[in-house]
C-alpha atoms as a PDB file:
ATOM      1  CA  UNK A   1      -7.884  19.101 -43.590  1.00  0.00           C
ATOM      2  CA  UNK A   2     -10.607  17.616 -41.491  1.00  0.00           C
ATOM      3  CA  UNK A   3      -9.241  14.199 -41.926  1.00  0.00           C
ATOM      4  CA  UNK A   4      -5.827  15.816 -39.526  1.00  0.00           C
ATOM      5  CA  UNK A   5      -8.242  17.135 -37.706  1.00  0.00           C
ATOM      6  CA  UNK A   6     -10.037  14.136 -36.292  1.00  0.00           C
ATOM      7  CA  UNK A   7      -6.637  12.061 -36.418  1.00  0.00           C
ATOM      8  CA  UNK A   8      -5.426  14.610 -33.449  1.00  0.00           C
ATOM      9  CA  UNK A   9      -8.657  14.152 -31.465  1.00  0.00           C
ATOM     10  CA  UNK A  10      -8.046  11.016 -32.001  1.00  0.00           C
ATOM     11  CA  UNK A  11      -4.393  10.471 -31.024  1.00  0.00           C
ATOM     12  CA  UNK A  12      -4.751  12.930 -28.220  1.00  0.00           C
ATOM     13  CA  UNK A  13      -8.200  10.891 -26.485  1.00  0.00           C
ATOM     14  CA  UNK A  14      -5.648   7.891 -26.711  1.00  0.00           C
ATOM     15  CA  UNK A  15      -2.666   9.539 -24.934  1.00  0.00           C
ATOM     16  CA  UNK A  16      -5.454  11.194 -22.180  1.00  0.00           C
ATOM     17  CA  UNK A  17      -6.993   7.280 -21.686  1.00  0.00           C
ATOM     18  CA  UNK A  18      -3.100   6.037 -20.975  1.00  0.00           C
ATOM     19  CA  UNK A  19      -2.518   8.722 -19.022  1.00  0.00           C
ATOM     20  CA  UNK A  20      -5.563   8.367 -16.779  1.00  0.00           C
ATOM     21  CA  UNK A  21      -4.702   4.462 -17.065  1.00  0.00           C
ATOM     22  CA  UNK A  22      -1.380   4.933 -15.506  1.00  0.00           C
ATOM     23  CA  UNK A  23      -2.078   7.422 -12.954  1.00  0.00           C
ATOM     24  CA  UNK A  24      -5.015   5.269 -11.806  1.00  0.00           C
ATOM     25  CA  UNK A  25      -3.021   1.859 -11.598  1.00  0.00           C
ATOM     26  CA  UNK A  26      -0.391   2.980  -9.831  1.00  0.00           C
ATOM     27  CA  UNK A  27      -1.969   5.666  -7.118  1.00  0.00           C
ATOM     28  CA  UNK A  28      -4.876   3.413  -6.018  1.00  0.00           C
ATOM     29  CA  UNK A  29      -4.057  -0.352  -5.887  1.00  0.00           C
ATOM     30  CA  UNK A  30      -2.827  -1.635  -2.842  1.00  0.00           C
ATOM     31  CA  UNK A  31      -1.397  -4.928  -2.680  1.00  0.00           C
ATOM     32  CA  UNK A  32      -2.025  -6.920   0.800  1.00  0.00           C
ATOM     33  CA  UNK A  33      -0.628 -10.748   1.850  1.00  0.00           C
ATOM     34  CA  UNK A  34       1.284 -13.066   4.142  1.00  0.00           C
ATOM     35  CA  UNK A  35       4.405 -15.169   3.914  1.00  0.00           C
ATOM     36  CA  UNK A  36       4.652 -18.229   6.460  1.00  0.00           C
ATOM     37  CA  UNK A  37       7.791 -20.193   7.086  1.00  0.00           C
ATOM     38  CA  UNK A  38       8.247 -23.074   9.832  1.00  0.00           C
ATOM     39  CA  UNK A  39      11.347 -24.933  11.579  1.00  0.00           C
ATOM     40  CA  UNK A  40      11.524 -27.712  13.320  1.00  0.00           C
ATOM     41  CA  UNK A  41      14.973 -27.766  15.301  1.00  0.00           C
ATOM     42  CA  UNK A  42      14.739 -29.860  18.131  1.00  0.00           C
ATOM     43  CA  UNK A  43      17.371 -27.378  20.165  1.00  0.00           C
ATOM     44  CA  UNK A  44      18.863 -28.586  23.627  1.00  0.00           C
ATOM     45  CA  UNK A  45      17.659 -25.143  25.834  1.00  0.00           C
ATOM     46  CA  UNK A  46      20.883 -25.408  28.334  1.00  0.00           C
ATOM     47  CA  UNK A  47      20.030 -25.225  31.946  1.00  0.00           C
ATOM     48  CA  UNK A  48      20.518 -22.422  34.061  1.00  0.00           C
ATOM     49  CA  UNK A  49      22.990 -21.863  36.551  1.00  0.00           C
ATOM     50  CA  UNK A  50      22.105 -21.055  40.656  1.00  0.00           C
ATOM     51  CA  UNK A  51      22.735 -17.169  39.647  1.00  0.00           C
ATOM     52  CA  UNK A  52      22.363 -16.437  35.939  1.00  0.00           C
ATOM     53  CA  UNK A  53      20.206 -17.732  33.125  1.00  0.00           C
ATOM     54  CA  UNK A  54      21.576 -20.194  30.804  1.00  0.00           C
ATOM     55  CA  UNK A  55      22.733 -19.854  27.472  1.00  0.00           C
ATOM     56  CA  UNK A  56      20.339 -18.448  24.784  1.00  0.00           C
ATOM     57  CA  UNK A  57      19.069 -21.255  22.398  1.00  0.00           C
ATOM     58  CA  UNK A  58      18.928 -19.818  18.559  1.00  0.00           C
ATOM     59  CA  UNK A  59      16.980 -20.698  15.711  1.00  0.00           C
ATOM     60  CA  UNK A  60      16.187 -19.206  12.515  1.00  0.00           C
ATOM     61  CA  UNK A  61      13.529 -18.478   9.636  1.00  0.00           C
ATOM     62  CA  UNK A  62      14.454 -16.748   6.442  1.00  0.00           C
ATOM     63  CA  UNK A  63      12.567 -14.995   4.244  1.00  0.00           C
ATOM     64  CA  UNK A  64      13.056 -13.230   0.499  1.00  0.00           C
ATOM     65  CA  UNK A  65      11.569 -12.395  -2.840  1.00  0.00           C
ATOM     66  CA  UNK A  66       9.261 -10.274  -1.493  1.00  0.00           C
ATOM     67  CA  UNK A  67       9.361  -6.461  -3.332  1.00  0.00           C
ATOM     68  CA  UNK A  68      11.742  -4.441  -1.105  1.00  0.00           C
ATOM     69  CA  UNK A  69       8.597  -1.889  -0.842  1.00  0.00           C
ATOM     70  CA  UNK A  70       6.310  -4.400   1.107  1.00  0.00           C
ATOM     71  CA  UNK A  71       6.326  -3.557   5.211  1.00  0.00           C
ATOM     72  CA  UNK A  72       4.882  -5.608   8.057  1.00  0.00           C
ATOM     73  CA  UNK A  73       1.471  -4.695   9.449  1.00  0.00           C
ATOM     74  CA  UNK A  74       1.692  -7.770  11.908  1.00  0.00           C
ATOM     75  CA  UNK A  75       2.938 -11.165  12.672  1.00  0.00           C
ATOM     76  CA  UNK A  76       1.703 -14.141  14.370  1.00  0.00           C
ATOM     77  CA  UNK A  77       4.060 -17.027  16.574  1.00  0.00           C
ATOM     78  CA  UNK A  78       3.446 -20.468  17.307  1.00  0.00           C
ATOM     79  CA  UNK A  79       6.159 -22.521  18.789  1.00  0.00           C
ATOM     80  CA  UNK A  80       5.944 -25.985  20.466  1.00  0.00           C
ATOM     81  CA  UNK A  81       8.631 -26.552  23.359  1.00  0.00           C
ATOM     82  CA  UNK A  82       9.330 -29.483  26.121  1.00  0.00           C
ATOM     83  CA  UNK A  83      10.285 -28.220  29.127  1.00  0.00           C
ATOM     84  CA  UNK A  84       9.595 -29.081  32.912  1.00  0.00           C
ATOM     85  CA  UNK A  85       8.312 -25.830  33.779  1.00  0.00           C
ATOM     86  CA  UNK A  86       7.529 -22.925  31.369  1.00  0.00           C
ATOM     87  CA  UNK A  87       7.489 -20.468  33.512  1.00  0.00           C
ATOM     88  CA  UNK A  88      11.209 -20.567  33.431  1.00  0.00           C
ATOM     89  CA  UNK A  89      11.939 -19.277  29.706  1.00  0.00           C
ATOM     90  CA  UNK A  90      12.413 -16.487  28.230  1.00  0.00           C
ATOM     91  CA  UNK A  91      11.067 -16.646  24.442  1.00  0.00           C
ATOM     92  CA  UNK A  92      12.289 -13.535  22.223  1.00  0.00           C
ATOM     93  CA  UNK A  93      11.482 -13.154  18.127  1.00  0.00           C
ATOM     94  CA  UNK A  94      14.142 -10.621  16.483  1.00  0.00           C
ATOM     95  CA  UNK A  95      14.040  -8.849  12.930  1.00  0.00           C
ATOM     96  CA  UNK A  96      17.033  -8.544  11.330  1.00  0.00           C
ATOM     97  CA  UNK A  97      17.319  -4.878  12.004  1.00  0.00           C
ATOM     98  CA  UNK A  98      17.764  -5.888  15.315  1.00  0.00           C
ATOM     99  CA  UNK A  99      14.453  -4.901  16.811  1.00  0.00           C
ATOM    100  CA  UNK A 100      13.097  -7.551  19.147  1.00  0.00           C
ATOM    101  CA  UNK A 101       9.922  -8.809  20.657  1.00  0.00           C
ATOM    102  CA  UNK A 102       9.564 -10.474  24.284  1.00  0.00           C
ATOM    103  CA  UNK A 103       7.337 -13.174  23.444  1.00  0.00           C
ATOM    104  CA  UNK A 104       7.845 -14.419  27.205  1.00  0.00           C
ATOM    105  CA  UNK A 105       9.213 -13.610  30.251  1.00  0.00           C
ATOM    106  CA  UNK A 106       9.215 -16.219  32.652  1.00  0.00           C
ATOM    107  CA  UNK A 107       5.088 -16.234  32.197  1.00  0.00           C
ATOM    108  CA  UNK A 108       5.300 -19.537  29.994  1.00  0.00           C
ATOM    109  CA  UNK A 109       1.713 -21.083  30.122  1.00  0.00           C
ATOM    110  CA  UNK A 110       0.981 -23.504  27.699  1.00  0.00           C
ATOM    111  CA  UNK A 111       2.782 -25.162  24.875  1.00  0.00           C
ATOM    112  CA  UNK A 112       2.509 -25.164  22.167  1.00  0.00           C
ATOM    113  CA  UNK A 113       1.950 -21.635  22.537  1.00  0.00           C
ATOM    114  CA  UNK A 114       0.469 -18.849  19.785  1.00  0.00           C
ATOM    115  CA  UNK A 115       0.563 -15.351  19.627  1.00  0.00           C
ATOM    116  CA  UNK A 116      -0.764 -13.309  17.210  1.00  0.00           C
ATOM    117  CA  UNK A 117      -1.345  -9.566  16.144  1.00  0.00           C
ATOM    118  CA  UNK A 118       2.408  -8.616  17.284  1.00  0.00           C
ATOM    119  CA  UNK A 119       3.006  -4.984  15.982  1.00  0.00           C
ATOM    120  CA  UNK A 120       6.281  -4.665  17.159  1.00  0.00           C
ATOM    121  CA  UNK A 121       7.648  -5.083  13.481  1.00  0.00           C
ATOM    122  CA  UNK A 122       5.215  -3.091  11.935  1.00  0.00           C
ATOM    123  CA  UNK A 123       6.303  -0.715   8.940  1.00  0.00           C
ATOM    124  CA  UNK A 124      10.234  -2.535   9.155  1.00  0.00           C
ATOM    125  CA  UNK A 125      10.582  -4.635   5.733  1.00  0.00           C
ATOM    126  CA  UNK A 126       9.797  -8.080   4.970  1.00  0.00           C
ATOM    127  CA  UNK A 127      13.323 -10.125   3.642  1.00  0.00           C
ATOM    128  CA  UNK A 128      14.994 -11.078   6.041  1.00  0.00           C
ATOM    129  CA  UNK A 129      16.407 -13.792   8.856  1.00  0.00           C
ATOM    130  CA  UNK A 130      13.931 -13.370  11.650  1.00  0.00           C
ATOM    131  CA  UNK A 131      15.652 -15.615  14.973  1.00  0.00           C
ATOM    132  CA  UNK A 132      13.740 -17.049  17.839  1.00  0.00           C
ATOM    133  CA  UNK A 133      16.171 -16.947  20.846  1.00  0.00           C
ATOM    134  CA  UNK A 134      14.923 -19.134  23.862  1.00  0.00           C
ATOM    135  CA  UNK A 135      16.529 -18.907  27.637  1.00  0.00           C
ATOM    136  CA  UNK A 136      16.321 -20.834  30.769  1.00  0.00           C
ATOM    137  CA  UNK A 137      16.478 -18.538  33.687  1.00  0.00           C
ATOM    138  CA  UNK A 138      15.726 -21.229  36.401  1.00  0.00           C
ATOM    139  CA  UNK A 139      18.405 -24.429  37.373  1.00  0.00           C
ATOM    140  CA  UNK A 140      17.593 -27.880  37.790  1.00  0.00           C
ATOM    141  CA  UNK A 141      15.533 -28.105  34.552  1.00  0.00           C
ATOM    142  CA  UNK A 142      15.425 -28.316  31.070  1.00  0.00           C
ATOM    143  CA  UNK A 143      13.640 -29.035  27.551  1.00  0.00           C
ATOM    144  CA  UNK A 144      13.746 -28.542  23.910  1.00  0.00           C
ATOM    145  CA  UNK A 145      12.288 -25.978  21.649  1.00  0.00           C
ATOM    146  CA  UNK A 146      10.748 -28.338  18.912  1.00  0.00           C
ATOM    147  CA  UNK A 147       9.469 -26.474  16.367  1.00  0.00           C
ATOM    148  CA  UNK A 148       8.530 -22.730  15.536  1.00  0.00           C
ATOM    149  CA  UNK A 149       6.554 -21.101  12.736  1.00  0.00           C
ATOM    150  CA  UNK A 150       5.729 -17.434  11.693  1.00  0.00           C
ATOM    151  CA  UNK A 151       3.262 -15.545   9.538  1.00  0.00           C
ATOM    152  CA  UNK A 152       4.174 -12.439   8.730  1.00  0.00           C
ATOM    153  CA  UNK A 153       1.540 -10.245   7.035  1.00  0.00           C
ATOM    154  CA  UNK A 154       2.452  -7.368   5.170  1.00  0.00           C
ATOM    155  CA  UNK A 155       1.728  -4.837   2.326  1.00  0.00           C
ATOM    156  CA  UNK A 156       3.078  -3.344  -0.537  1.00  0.00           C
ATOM    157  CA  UNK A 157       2.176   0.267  -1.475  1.00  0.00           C
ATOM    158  CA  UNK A 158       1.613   1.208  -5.086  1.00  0.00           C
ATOM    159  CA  UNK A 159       4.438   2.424  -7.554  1.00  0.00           C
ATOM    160  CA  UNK A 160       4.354   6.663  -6.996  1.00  0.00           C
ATOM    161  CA  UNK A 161       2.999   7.752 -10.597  1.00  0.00           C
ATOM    162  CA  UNK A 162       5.060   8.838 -12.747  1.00  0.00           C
ATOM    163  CA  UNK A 163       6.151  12.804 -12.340  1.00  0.00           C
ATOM    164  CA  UNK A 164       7.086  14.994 -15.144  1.00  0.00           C
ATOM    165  CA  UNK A 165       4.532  14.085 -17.764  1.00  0.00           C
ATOM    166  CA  UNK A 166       4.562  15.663 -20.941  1.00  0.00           C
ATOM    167  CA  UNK A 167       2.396  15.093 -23.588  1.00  0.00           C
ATOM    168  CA  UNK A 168       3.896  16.743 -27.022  1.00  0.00           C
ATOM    169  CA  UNK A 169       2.064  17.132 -30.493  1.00  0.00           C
ATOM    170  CA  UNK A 170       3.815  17.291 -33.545  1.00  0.00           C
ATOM    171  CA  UNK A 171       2.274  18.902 -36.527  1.00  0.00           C
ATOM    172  CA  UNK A 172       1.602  15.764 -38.479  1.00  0.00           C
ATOM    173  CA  UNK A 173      -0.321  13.808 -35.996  1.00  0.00           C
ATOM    174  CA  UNK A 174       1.802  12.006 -34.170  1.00  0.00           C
ATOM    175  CA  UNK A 175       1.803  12.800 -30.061  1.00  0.00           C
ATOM    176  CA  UNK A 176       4.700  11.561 -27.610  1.00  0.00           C
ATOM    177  CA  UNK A 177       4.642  11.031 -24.434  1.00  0.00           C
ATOM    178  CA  UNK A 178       7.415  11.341 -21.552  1.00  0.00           C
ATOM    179  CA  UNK A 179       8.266  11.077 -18.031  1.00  0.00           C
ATOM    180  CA  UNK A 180      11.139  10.830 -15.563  1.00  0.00           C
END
C-alpha cells in the first residue's frame, strides 16, 4: 500500500513539473530578430513632363519563412540613386498590405541615403513583397536608382499556453494529461 502511495506522489510531482514547464515556455519567451534583403536594379527613373511627374520606377524585395506570428517593430532603408538633382524624387517603400511610407518628397539630400527607425509598418506581418517606387517630379533630368536594401526587425510572440488542462488519475498509478 505505501509503495502506490509514493508512486502517485511521484507521478503527480512529474505531471505538476511539465505542467509548470509548459506554461512557463510558452507565456514568457519572446523571440526578437531582423531579416535583411538587398537589390541592385539599375532602373531608368523616366523624366518628368513640363506638368506632371514621370512615371513611377518599381523595384522589389521579397521576404518569407518567417512564422506568420512575427510583426514589425521597425525597419531601416538605404538606397543609392544617380540623379542630377535629388530634390526632384519622390522615394516611397510599400508593404504588401498596401500601406506605404514617403521616404521622400522632393527633399532628396544625399545619396546614398539611409533611414532608419520607420514605424510606419509596425505590428503588420513580416512575409511579404515590400516595393520601392521612385518618381521624377521635375523635367529636364534624370538618373537611376542603383541599388536598395532593407532591414526589417521584428518579433514573434510566444505560443498562448495551452487552455483546458486536465490532469486525470487513475486508480493504479498512472496520470494523463490533456488539452485543447
Amino acid at each position: 500500500m505505501k509503495e502506490k502511495w509514493w508512486g502517485k506522489r511521484i507521478v503527480l510531482f512529474v505531471a505538476l513539473v511539465f505542467i509548470l514547464l509548459i506554461f512557463f515556455n510558452t507565456t514568457t519567451a519572446q523571440y526578437s530578430d531582423y531579416v535583411s534583403g538587398s537589390s541592385y536594379p539599375y532602373l531608368f527613373i523616366p523624366d518628368a513632363s513640363q506638368y506632371f511627374c514621370g512615371d513611377y520606377v518599381y523595384d522589389w524585395i521579397y521576404f518569407s519563412d518567417i512564422s506568420d506570428r512575427a510583426y514589425i517593430t521597425s525597419v531601416d532603408i538605404t538606397f543609392t540613386i544617380n540623379h542630377t538633382f535629388l530634390t526632384d524624387l519622390v522615394v516611397d517603400l510599400m508593404h504588401p498590405d498596401g500601406t506605404y511610407y514617403r521616404v521622400w518628397n522632393e527633399d532628396g539630400t544625399q545619396s546614398p541615403y539611409t533611414r532608419t527607425g520607420i514605424t510606419a509598418f509596425n505590428n503588420l506581418p513580416v512575409n511579404g513583397t515590400r516595393w520601392l517606387a521612385v518618381e521624377d517630379c521635375a523635367s529636364q533630368d534624370s538618373g537611376y536608382l542603383v541599388s536598395w536594401s532593407l532591414k526589417v526587425y521584428y518579433t514573434i510572440p510566444p505560443p498562448s499556453a495551452p487552455t483546458g488542462l486536465w490532469v486525470t488519475g487513475t486508480g493504479d498509478g498512472e496520470v494523463s494529461l490533456s488539452w485543447n
